[in-house]
N, C-alpha and C. Protein backbone atom coordinates (compact mmCIF):
# COMPACT_ATOMS: atom_id res chain seq x y z
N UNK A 1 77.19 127.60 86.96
CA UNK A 1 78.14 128.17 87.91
C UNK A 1 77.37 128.65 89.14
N UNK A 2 78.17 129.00 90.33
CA UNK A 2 77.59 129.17 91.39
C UNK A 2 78.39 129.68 92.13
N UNK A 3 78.09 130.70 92.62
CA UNK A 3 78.45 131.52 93.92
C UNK A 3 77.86 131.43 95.44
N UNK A 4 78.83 131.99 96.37
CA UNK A 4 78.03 131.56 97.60
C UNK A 4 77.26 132.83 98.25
N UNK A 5 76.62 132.47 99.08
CA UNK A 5 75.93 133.06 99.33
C UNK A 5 75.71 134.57 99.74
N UNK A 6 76.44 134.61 100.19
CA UNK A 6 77.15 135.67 101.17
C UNK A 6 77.17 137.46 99.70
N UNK A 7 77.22 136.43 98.17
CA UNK A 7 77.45 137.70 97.78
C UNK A 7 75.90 138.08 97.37
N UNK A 8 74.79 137.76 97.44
CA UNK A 8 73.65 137.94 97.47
C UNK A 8 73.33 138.64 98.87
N UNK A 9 73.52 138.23 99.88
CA UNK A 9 73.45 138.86 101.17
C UNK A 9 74.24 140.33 101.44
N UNK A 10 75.11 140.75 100.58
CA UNK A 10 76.22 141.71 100.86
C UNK A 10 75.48 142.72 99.65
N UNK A 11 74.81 142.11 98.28
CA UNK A 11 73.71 143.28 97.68
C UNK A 11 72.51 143.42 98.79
N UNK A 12 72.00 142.27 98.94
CA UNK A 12 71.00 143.06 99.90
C UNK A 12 71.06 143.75 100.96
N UNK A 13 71.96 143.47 101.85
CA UNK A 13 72.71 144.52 102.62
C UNK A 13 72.53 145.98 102.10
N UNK A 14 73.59 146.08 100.79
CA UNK A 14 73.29 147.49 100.39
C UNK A 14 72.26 148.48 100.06
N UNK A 15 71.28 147.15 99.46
CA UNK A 15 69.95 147.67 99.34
C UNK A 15 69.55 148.29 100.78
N UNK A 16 69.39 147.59 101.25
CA UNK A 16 68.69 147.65 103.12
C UNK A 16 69.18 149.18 103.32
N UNK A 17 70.37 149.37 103.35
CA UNK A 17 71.00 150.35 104.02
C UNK A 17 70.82 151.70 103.11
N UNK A 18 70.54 151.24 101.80
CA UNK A 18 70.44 152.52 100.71
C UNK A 18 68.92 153.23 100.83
N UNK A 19 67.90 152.08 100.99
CA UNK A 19 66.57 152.48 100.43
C UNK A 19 65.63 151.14 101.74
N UNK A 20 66.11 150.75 102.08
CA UNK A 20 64.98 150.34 103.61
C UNK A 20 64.27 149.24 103.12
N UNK A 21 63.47 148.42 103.98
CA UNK A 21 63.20 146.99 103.53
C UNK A 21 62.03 147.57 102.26
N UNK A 22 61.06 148.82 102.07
CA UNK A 22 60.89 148.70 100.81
C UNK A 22 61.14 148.73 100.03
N UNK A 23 62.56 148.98 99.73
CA UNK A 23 63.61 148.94 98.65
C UNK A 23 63.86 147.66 98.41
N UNK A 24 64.41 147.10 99.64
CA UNK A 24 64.60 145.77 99.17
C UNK A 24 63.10 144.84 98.23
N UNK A 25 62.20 144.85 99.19
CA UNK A 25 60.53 143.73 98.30
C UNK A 25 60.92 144.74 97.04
N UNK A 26 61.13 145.74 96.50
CA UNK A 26 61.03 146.44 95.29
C UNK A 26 62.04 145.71 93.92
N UNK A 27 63.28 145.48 94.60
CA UNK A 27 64.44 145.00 94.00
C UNK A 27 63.99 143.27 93.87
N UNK A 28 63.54 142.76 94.85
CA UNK A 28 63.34 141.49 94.67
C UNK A 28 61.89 141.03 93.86
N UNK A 29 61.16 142.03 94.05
CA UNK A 29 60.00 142.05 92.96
C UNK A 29 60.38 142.00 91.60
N UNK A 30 61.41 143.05 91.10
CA UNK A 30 62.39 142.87 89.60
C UNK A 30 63.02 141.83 89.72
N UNK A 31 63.02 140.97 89.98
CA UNK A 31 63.77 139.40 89.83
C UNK A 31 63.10 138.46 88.90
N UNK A 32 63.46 137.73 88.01
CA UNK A 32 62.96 136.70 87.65
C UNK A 32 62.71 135.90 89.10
N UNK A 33 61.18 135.01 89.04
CA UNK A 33 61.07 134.37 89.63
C UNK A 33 61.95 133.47 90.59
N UNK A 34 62.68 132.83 90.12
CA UNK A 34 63.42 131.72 90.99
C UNK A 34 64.78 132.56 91.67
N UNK A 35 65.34 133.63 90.91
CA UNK A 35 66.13 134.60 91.38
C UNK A 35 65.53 135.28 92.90
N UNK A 36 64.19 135.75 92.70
CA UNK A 36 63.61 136.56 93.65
C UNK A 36 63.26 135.16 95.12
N UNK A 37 62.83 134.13 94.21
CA UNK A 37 62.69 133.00 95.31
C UNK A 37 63.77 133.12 96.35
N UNK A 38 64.91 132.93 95.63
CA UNK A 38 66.63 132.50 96.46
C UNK A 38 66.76 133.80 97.31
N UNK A 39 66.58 134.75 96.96
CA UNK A 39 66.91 136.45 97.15
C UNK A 39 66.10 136.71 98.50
N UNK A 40 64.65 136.29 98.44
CA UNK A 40 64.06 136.55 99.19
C UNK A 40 63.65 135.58 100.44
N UNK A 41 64.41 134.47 100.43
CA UNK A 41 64.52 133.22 101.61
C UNK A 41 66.04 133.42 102.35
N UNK A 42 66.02 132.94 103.30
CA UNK A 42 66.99 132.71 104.57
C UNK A 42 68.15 132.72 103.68
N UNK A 43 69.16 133.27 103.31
CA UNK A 43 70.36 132.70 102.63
C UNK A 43 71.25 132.57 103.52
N UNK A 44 71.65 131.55 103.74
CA UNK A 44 73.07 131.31 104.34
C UNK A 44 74.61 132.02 103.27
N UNK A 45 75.35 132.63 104.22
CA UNK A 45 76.60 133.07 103.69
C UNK A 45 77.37 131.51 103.31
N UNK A 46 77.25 130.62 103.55
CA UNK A 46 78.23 129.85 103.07
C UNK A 46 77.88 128.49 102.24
N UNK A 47 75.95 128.70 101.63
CA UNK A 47 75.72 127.89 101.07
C UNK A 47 76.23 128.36 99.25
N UNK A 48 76.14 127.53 98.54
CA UNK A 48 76.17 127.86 97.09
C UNK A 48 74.86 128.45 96.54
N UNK A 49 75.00 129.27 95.78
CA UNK A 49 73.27 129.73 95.11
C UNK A 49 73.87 129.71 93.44
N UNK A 50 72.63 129.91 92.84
CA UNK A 50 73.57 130.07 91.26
C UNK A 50 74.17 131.47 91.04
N UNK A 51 74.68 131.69 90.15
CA UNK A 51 75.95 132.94 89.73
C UNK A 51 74.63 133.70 89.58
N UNK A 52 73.79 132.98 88.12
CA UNK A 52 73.06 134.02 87.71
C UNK A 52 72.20 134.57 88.71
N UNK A 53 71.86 134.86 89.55
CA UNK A 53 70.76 135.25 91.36
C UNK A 53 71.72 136.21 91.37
N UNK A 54 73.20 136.04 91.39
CA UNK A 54 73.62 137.33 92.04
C UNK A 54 73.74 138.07 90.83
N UNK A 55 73.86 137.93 89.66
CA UNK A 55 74.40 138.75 88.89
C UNK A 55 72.77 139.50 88.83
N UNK A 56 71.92 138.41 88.61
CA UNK A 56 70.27 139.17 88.34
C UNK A 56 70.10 140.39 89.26
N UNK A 57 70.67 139.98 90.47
CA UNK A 57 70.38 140.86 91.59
C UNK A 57 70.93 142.23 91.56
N UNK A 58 71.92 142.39 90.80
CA UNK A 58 73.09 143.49 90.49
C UNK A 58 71.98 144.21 89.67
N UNK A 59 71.62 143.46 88.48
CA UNK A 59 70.82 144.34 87.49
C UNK A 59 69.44 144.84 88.30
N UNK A 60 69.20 143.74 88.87
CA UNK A 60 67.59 144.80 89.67
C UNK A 60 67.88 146.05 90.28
N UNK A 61 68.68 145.65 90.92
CA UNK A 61 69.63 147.20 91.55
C UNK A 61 69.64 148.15 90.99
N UNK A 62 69.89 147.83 89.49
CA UNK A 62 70.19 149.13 88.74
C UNK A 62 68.96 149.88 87.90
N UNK A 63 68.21 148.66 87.24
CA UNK A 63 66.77 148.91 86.88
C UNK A 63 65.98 149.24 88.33
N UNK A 64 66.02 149.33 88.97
CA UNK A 64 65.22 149.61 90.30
C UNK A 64 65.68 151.33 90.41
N UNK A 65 66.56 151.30 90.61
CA UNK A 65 67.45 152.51 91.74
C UNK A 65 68.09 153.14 90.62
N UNK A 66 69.11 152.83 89.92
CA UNK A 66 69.64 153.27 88.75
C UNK A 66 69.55 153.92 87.59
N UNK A 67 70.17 154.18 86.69
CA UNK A 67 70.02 154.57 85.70
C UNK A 67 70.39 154.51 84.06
N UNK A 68 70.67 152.56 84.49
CA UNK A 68 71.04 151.73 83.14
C UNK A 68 72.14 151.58 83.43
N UNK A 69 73.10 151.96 83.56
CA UNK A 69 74.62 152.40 83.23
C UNK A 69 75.51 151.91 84.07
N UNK A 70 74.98 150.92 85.22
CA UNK A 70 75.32 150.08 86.64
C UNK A 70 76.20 150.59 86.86
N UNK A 71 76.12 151.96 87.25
CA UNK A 71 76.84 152.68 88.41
C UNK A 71 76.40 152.32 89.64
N UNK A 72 75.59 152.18 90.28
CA UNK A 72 74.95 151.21 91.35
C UNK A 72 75.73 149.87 91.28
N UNK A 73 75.91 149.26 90.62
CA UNK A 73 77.38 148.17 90.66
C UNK A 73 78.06 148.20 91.30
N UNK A 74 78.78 149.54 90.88
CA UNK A 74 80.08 150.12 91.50
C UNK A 74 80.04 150.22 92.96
N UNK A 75 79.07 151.02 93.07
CA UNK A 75 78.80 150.82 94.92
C UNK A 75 78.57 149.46 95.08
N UNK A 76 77.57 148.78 94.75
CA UNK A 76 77.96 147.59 95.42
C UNK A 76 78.70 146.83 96.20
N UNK A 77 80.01 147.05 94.97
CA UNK A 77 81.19 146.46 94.90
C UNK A 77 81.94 146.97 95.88
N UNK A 78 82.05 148.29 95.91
CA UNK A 78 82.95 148.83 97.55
C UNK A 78 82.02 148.60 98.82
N UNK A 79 80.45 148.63 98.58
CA UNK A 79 79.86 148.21 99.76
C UNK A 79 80.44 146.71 100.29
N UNK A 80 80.35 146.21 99.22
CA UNK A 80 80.84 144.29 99.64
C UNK A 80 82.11 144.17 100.10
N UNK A 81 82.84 144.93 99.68
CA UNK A 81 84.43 144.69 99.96
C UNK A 81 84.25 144.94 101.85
N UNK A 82 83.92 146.08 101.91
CA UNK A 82 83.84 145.96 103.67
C UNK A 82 82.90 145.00 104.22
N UNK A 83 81.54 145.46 103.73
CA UNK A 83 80.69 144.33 103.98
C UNK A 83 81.36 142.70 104.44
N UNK A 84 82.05 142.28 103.81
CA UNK A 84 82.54 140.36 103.52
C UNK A 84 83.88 140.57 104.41
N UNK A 85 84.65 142.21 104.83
CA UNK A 85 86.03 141.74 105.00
C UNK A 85 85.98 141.59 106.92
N UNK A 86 86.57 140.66 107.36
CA UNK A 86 86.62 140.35 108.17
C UNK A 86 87.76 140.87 109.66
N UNK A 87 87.89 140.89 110.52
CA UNK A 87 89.05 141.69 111.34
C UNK A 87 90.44 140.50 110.89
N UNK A 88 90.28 139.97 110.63
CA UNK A 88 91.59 138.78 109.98
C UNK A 88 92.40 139.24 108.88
N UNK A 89 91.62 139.24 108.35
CA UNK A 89 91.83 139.77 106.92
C UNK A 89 92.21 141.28 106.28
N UNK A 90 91.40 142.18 107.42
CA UNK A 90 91.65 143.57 107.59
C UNK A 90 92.93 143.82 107.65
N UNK A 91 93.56 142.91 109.28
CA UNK A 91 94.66 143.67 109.55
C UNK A 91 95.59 142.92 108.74
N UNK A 92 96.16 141.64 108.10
CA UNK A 92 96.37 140.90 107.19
C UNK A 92 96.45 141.91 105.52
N UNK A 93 95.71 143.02 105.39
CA UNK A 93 95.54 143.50 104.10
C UNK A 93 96.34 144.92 104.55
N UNK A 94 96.52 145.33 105.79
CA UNK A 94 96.85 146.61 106.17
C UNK A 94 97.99 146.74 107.29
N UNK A 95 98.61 145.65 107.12
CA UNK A 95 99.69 145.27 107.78
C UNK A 95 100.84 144.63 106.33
N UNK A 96 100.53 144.00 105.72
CA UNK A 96 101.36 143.50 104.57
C UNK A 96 101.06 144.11 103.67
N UNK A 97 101.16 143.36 102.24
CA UNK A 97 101.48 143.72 101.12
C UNK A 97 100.54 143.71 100.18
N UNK A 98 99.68 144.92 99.67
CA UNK A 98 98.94 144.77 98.76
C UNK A 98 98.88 143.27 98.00
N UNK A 99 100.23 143.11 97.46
CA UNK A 99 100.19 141.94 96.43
C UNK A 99 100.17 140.64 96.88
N UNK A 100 100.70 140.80 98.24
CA UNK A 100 100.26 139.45 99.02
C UNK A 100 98.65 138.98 99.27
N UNK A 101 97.79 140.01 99.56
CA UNK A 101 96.62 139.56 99.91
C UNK A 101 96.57 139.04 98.94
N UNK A 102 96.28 139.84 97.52
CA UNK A 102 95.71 139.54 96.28
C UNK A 102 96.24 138.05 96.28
N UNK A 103 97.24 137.50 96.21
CA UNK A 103 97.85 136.00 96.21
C UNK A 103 96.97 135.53 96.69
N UNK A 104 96.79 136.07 98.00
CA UNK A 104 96.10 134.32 99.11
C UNK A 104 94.74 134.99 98.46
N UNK A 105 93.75 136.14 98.43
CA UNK A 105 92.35 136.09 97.34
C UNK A 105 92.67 135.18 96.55
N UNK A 106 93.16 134.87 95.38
CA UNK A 106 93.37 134.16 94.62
C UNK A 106 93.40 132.75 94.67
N UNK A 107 94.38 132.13 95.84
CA UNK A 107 94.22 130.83 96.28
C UNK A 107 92.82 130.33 96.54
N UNK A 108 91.64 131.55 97.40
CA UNK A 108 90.65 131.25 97.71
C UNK A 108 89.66 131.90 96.67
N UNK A 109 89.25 132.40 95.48
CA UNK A 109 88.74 132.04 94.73
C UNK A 109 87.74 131.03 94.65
N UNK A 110 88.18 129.85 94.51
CA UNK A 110 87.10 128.99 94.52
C UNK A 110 86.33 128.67 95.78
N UNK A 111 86.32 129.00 96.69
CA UNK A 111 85.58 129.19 97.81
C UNK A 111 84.72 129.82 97.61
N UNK A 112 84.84 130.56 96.64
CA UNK A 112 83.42 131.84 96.49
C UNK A 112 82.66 131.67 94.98
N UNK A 113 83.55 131.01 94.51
CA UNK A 113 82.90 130.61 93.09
C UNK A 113 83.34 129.11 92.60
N UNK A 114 82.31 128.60 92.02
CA UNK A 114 82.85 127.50 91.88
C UNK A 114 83.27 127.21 90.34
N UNK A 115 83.25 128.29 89.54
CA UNK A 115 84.31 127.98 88.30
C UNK A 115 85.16 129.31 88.40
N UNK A 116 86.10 129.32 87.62
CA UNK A 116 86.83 130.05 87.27
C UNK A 116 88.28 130.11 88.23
N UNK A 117 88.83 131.27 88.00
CA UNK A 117 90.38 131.47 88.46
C UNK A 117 90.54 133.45 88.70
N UNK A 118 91.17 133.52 89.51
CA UNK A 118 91.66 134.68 90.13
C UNK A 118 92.92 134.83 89.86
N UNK A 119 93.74 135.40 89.27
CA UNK A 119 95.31 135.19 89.15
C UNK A 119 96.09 136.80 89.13
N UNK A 120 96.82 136.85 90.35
CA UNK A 120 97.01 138.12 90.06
C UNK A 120 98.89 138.30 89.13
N UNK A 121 98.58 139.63 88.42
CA UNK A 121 100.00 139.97 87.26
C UNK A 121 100.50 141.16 87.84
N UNK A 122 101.89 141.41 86.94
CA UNK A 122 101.88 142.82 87.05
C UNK A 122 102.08 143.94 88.60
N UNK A 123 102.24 143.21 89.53
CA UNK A 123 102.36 144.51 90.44
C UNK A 123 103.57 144.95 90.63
N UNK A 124 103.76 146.31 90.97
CA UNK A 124 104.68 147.17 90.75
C UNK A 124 104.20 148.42 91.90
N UNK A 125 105.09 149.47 91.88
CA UNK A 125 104.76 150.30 93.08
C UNK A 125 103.74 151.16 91.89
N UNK A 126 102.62 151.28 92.92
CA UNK A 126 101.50 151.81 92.25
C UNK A 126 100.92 151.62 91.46
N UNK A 127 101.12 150.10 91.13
CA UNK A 127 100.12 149.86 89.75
C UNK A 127 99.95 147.97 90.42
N UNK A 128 99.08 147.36 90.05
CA UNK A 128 99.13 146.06 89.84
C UNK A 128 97.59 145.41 88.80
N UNK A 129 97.45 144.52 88.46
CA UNK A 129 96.39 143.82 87.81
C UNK A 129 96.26 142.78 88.30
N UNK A 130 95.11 142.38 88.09
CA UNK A 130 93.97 141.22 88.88
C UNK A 130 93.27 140.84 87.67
N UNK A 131 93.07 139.35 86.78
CA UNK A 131 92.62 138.91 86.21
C UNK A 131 91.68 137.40 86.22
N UNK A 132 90.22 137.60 85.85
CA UNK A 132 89.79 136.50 86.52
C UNK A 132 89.48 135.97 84.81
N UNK A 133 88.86 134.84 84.91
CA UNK A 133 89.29 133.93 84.07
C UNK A 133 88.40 132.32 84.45
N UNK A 134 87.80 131.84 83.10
CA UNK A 134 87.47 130.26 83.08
C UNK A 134 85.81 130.15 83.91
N UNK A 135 85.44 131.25 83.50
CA UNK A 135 84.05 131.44 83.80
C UNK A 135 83.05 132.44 82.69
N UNK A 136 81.93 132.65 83.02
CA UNK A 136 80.91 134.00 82.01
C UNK A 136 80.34 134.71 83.10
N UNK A 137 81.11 136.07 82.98
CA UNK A 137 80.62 136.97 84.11
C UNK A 137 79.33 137.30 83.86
N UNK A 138 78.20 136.61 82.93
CA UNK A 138 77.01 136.86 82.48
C UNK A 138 76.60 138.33 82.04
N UNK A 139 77.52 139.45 82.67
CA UNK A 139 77.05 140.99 82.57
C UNK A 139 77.85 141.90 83.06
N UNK A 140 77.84 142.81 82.40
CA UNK A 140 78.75 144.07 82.17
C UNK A 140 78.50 144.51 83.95
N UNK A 141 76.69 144.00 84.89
CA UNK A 141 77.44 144.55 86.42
C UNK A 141 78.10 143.90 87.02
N UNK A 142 78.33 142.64 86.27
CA UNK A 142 79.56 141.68 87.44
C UNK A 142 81.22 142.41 87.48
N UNK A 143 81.44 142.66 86.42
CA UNK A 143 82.36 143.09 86.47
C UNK A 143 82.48 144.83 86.64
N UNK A 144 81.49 145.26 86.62
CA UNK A 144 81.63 146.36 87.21
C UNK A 144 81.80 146.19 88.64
N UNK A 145 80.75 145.78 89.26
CA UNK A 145 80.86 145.07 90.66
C UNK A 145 82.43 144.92 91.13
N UNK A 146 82.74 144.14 90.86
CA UNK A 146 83.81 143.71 90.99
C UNK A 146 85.28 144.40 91.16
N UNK A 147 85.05 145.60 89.71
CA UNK A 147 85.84 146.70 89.84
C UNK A 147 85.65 148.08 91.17
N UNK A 148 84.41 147.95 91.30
CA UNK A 148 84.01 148.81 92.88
C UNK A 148 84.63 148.28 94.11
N UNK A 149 84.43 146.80 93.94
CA UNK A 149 85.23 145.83 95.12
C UNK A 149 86.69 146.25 95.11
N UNK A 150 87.18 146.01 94.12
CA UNK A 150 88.76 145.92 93.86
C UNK A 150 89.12 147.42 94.03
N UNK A 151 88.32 148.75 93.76
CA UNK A 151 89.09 149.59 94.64
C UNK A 151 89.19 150.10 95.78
N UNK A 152 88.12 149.81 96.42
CA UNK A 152 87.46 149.62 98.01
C UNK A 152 88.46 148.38 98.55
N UNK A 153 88.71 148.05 98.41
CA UNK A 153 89.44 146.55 98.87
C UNK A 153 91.04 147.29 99.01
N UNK A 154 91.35 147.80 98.17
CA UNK A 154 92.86 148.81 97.75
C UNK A 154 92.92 150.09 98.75
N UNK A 155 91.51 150.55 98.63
CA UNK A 155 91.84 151.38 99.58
C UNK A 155 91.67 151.57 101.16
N UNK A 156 91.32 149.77 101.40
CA UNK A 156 91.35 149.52 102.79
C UNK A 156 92.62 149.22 103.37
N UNK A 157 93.36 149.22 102.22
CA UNK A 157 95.00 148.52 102.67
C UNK A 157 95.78 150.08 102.88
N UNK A 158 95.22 150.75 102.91
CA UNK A 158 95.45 152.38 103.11
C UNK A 158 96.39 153.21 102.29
N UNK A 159 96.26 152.97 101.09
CA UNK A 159 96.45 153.43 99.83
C UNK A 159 95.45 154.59 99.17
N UNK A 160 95.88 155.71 98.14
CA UNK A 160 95.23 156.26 98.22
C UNK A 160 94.61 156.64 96.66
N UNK A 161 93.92 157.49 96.16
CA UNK A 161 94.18 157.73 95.09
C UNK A 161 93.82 156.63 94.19
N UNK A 162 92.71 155.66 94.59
CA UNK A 162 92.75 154.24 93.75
C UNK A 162 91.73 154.23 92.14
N UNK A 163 92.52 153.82 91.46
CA UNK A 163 91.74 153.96 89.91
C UNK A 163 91.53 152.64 89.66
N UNK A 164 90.61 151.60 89.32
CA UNK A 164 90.67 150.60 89.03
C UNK A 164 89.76 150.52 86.94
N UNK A 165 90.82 149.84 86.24
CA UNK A 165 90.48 150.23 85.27
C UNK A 165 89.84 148.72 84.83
N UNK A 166 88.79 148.48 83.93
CA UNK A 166 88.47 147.21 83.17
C UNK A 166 89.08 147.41 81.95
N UNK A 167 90.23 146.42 81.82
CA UNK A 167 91.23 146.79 80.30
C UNK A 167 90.38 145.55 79.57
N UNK A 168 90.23 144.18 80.35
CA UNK A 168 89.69 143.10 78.80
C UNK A 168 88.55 142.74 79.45
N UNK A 169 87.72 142.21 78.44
CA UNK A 169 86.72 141.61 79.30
C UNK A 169 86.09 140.73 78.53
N UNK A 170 85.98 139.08 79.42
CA UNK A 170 85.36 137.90 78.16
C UNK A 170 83.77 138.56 77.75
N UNK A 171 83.34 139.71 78.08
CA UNK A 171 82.02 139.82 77.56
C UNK A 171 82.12 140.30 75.71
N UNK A 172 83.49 140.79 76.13
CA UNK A 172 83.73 141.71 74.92
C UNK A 172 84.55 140.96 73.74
N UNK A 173 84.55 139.34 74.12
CA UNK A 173 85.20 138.54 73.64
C UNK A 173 86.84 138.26 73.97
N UNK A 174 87.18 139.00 75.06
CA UNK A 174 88.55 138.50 75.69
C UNK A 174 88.30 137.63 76.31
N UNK A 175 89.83 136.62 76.54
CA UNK A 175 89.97 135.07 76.95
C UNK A 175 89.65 135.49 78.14
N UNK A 176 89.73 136.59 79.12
CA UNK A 176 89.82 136.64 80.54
C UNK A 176 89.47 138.32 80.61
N UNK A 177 89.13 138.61 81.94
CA UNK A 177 88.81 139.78 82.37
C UNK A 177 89.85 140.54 83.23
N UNK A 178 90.84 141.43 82.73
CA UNK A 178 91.49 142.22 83.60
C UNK A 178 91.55 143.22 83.89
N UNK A 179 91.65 143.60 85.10
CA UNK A 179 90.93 144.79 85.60
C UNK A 179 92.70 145.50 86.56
N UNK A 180 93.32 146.69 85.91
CA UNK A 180 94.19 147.26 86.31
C UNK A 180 93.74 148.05 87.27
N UNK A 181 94.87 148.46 88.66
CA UNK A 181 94.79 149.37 89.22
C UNK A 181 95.40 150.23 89.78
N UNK A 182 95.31 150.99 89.93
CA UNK A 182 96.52 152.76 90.45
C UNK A 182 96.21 153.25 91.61
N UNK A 183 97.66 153.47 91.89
CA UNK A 183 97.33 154.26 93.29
C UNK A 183 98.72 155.27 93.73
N UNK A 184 98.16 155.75 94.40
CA UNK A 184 99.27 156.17 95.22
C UNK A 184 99.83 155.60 96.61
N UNK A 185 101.38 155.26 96.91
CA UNK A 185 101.18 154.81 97.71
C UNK A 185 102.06 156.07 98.93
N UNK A 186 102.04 157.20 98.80
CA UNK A 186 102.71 157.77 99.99
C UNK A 186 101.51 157.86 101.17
């Protein structure tokens, strides 16, 4: 599997901005080799790299800076959500309908990964779910990640109060990973 680039560029980003380019050689030093290779060359945002680089990269983060428990994930994940979101998309997420973005995310999915599925369930006033699916999130920080994204992402649509919960997860032997979320919307 393979992701593009852009989400390797959007951890190092955070690195950069958390702990300074010696943070970063520090984080990319904890890399397996060919991870730290990709990590540490020119990445283009819109080439493919493999899944596992970014997911590796999540864990250096946390063995680096962290404290096991990839809470550093979590930031990530709201760092990236602004990080990747674009003025298109901004006013598109904060002009309409929570559940609409999530739709067209979903359509584009595979733009950013090249297995799996995004499918969103369930929305309702103040609650909706987001379930991804037909991939191996390789590690408990992808989907943490992911859950940092998804409430940073919620609360750019100017919502407040956002809880994003991990209810299944294929690590844990569920068919798919769904990740609920709450809010308030006054």
């Amino acid at each position: 599997m393979n992701s593009k680039g852009f989400t390797v560029k959007g951890a190092l980003a955070f690195v950069e901005k958390r702990w300074g380019t010696a943070g970063t050689a520090r984080v990319i030093a904890a890399l397996d080799p060919e991870s730290a290779r990709i990590a540490g060359s020119l990445v283009l945002s819109s080439q493919w790299v493999p899944f596992r680089t970014q997911v590796a990269l999540y864990e250096a983060v946390d063995r680096t800076f962290g404290k096991g428990d990839f809470a550093l994930c979590w930031d990530i994940g709201r760092f990236t959500s602004e990080y990747e979101m674009n003025t298109v998309n901004l006013v598109f997420l904060r002009l309409g309908k929570l559940e609409h973005w999530f739709h067209a995310a979903s359509r584009m999915w595979r733009r950013y990964y090249s297995e799996g599925a995004l499918d969103v369930e369930g929305f309702g006033p103040g609650t909706g779910t987001i379930v991804t699916s037909g991939f191996d999130p390789l590690s408990r920080a992808f989907c943490i990640d992911f859950s940092g994204w998804l409430q940073r992402t919620v609360e750019l649509s100017g919502l407040t109060r956002v809880k994003v919960e991990h209810q299944r997860c294929m690590l844990a032997g569920g068919g798919a990973c769904a990740f609920r979320g709450t809010w308030d919307e006054s």
